[in-house]
Protein backbone atom coordinates (compact mmCIF):
# COMPACT_ATOMS: atom_id res chain seq x y z
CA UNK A 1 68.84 90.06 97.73
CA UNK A 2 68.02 93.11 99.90
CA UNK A 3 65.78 95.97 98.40
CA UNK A 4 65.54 99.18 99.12
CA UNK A 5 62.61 102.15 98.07
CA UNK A 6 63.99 104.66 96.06
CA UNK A 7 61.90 107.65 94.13
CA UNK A 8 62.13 105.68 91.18
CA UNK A 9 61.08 102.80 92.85
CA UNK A 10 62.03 99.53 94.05
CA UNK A 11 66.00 98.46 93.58
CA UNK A 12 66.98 95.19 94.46
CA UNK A 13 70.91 94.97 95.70
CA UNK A 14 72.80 92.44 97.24
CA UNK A 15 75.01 93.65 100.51
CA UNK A 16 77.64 90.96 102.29
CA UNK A 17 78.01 93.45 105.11
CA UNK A 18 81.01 93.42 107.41
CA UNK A 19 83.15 96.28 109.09
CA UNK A 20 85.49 96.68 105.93
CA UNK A 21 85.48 99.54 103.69
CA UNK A 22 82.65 99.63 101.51
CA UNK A 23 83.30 99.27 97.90
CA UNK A 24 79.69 100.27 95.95
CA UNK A 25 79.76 98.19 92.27
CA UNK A 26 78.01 99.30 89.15
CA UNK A 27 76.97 97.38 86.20
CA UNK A 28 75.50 97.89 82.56
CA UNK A 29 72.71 97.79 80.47
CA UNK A 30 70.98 94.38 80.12
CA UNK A 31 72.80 93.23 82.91
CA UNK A 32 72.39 92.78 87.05
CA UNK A 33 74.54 92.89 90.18
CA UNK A 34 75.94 89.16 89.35
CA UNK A 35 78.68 90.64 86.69
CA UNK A 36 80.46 91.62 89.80
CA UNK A 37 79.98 88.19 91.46
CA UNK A 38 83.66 86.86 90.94
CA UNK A 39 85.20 89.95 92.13
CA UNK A 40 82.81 90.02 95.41
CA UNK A 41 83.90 86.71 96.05
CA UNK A 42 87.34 87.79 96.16
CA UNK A 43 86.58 91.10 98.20
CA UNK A 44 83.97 90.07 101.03
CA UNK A 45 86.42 88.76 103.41
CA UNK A 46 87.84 92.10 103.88
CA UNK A 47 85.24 94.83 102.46
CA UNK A 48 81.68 95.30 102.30
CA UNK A 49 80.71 94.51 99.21
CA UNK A 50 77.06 96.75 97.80
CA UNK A 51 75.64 95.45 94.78
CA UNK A 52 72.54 97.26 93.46
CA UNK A 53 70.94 96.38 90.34
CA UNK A 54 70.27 99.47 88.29
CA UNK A 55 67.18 99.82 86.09
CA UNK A 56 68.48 99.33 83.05
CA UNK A 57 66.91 96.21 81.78
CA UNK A 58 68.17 93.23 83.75
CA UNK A 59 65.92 94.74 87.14
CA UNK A 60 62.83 92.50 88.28
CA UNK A 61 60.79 95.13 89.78
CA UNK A 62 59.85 97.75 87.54
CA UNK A 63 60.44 101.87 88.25
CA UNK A 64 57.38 104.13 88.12
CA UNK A 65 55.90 105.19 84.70
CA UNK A 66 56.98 108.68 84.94
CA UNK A 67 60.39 107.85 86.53
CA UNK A 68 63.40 109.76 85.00
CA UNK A 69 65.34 107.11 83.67
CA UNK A 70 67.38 109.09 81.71
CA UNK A 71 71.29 108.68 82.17
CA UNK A 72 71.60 111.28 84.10
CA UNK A 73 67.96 109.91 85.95
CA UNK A 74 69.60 106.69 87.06
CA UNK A 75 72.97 108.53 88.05
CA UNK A 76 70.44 110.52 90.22
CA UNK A 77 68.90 107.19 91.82
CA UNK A 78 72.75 106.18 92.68
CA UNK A 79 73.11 109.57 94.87
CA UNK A 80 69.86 108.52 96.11
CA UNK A 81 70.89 104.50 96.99
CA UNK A 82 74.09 106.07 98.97
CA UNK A 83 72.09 108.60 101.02
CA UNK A 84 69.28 105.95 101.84
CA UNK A 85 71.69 103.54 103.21
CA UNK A 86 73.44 105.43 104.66
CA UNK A 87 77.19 105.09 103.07
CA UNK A 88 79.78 107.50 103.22
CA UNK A 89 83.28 107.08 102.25
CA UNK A 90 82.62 104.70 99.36
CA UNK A 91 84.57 103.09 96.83
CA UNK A 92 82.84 103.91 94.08
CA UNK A 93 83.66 101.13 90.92
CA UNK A 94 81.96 101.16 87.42
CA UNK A 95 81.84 99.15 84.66
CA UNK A 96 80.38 99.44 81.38
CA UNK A 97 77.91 102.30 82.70
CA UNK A 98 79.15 105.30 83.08
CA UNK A 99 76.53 107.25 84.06
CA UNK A 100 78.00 107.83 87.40
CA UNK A 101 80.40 110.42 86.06
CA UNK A 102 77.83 112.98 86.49
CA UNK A 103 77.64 113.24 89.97
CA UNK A 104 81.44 114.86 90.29
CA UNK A 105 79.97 117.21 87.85
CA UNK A 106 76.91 117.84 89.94
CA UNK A 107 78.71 118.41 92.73
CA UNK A 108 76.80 115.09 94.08
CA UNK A 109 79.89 112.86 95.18
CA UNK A 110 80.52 113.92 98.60
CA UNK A 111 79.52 109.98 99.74
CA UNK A 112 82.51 109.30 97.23
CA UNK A 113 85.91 108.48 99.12
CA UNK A 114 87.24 106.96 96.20
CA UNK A 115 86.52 106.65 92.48
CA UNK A 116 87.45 103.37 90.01
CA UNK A 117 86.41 103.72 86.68
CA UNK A 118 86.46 100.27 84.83
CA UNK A 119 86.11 100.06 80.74
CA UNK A 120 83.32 102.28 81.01
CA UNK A 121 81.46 104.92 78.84
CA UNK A 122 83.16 108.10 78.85
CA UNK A 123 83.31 111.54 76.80
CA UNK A 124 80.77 110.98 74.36
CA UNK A 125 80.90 107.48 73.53
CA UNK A 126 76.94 107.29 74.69
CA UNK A 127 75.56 104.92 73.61
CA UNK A 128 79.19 102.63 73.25
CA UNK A 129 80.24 101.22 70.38
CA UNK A 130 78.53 98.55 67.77
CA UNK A 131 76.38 97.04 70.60
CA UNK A 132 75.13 100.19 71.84
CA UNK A 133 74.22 101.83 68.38
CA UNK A 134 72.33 98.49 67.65
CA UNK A 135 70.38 98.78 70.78
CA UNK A 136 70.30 102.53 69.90
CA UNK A 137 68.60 101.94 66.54
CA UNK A 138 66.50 99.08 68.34
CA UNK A 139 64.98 101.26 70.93
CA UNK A 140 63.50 104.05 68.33
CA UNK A 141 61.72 101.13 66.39
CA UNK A 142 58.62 99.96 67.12
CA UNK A 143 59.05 96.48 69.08
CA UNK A 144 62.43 96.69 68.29
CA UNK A 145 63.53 96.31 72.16
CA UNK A 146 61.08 92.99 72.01
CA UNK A 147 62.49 91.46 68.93
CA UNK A 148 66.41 92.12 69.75
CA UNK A 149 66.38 90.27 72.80
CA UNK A 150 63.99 87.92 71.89
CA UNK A 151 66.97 87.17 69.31
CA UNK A 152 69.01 86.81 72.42
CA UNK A 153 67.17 83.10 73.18
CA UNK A 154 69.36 81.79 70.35
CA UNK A 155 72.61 81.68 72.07
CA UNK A 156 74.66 81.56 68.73
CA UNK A 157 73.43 85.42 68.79
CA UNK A 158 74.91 86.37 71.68
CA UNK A 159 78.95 86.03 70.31
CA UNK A 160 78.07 88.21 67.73
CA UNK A 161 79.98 91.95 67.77
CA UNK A 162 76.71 93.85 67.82
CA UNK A 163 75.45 91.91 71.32
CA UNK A 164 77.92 90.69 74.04
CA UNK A 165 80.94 89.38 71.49
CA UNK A 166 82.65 92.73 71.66
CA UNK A 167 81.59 92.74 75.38
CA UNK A 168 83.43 89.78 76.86
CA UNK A 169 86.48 88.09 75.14
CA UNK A 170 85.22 85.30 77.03
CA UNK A 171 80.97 83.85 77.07
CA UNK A 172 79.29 85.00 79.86
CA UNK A 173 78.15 81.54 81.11
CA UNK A 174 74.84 80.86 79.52
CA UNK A 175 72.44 80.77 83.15
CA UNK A 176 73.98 84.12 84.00
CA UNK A 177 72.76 85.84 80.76
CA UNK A 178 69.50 84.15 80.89
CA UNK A 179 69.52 85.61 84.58
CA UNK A 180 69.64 89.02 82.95
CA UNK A 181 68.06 88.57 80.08
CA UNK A 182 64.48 87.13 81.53
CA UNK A 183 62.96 90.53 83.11
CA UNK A 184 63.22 91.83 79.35
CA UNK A 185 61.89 88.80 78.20
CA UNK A 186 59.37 88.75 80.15
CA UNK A 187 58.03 92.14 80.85
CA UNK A 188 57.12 95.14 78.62
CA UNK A 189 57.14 97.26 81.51
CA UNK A 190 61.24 96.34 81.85
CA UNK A 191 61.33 97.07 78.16
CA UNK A 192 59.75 100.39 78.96
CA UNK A 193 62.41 101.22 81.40
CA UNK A 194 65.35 100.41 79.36
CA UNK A 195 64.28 102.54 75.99
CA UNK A 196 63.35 105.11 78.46
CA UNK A 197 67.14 105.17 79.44
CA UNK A 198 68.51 104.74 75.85
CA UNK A 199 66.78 107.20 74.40
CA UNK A 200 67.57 109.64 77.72
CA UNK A 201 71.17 110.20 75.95
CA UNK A 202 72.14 113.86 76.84
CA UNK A 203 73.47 116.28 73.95
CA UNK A 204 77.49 115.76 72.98
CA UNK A 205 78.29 119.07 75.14
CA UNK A 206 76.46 117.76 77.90
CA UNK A 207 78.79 114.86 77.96
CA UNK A 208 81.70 116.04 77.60
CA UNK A 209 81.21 118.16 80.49
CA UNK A 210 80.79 115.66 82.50
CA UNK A 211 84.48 114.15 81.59
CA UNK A 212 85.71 117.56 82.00
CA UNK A 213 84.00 117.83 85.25
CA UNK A 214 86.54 115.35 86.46
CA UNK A 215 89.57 117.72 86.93
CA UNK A 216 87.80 118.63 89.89
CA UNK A 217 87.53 115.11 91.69
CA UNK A 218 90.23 115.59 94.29
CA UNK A 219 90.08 112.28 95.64
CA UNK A 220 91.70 108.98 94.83
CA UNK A 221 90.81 108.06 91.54
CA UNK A 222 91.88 104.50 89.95
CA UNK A 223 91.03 104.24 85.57
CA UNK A 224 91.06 100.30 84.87
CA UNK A 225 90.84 99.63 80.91
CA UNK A 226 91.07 96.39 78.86
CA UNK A 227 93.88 96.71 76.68
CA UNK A 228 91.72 95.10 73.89
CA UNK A 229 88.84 96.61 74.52
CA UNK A 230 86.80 96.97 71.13
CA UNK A 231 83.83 98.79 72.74
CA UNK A 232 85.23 101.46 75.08
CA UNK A 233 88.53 102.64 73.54
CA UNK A 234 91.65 102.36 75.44
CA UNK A 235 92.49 105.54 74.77
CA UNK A 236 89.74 106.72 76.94
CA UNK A 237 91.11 105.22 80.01
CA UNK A 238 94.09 107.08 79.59
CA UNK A 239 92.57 110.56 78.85
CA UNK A 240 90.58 109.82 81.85
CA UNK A 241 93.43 108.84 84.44
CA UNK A 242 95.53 111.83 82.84
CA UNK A 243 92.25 114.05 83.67
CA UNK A 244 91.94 112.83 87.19
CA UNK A 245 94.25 114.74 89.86
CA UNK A 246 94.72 111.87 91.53
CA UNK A 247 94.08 109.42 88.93
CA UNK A 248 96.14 106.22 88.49
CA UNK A 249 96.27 103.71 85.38
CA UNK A 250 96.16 99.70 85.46
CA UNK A 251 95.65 98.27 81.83
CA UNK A 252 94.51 94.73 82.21
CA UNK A 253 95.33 92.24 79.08
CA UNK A 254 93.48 89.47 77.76
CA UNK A 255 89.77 91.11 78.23
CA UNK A 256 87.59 92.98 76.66
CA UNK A 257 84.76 95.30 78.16
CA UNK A 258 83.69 93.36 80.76
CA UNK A 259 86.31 92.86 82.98
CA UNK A 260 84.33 91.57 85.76
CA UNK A 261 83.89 88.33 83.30
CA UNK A 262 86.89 88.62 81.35
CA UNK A 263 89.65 88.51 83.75
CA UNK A 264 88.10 88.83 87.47
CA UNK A 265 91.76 88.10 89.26
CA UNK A 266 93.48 91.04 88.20
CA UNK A 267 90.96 93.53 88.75
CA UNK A 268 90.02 92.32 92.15
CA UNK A 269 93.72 92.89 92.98
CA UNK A 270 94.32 96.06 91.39
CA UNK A 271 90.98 97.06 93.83
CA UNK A 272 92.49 95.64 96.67
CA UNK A 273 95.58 97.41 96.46
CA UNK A 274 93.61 100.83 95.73
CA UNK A 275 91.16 100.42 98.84
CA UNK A 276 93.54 100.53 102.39
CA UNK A 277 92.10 98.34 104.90
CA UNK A 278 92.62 100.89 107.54
């Protein structure tokens, strides 16, 4: 891992480097840069492959106490990762998170070439579905934050529908949750950071503008949606690639949220034939 110094502070991100196009993936809450680890495996040998991990929850290091870690905080600190290293002409890919659909409406995207949005939050689906309201609700009560993911140790509780069992059709392996699960664990000051982002949730207006904002993105644009998705309704992916001027569709079957775990083949392809080589 490579880090980098950001307003916020420190973010940790993984880069394979290379002359290819660079293809920037985003994860989730309670989860690193390793979601994406199948897919990079099946990119590097032809892209550059930049992997931050965002702070929301999973990160080692944590941000500044009086960081703004709100959604649109941490879309912010994405801007901010682009311009520090220097990329331009990105790929831009998300999954779960959303977030990053506020820079088009900021007018903050010129480092974006092209956009893929993968089973992610969208409209006003903040926070997402049962797993989201339960870490919602978890976040306003006292030590609630501690006690949910201290719940997490007992892997039974992690196939349920209000944790990862509406996330991934499939278990994320067992050393790769623990691998995201530790900093919160371990660290109040991680816990800090993540309620400060779950409870950052802008107004229902605010939101939607954002989606709206979208019409404007005049750039290759590429929606990717689990057919069975039970957290991020397929319906949304549609809306979304129907919104986009230049927006494209690719369902995948067989997965749920997390694609990246679900069913990493297809969506590494369906990248691959969105990103020219040349």
């Amino acid at each position: 891992m490579t880090e980098v110094t950001l307003s916020a502070g420190v973010v940790e991100y993984e880069d394979t480097g290379g002359d290819g196009p660079v293809v920037v993936l985003l994860h989730g809450v309670a989860m690193n840069g390793s979601l994406w680890r199948h897919v990079v495996a099946g990119l590097r040998s032809d892209y550059r492959c930049v992997v931050p991990t965002l702070p929301l929850g999973a990160h080692r290091r944590p941000m500044r106490p009086d960081a703004d870690l709100t959604v649109l905080g941490v879309a912010h600190l994405v801007a901010e990762f682009l311009e520090k290293l220097d990329l331009d002409d990105v790929t831009l890919v998300m999954n779960d998170w959303g977030g990053a659909q506020a820079l088009v409406a900021e007018g903050r995207d010129r480092r974006i070439g092209r956009l893929v949005i993968t089973s992610c939050e969208a409209f006003d689906n903040y926070p997402p579905g049962l797993p989201g309201r339960n870490l919602a609700v978890a976040a306003r009560t006292p030590g609630g934050l501690r006690l949910a993911f201290a719940l997490l140790k007992l892997k039974p509780m992690r196939r349920t529908p209000l944790t990862w069992g509406w996330m991934s059709k499939r278990p994320v392996p067992h050393d790769v949750m623990d691998d995201w699960l530790r900093p919160l664990w371990t660290s109040a000051a991680i816990r800090r950071d993540l309620r400060a982002y779950i409870v950052g949730v802008p107004p229902r207006d605010v939101l939607l503008g954002w989606a709206e904002a979208l019409r404007t993105f005049d750039r290759p644009a590429l929606v990717v949606w689990a057919a069975e998705d039970k957290v991020m309704p397929p319906a949304h992916g549609r809306r979304l690639a129907e919104m986009l001027p230049k927006g494209e569709l690719v369902e995948i079957a067989d997965s749920f949220t997390l694609i990246p775990e679900d069913r990493p083949e297809p969506l590494t392809e369906a990248i691959r034939d969105f990103v020219p080589l040349s």
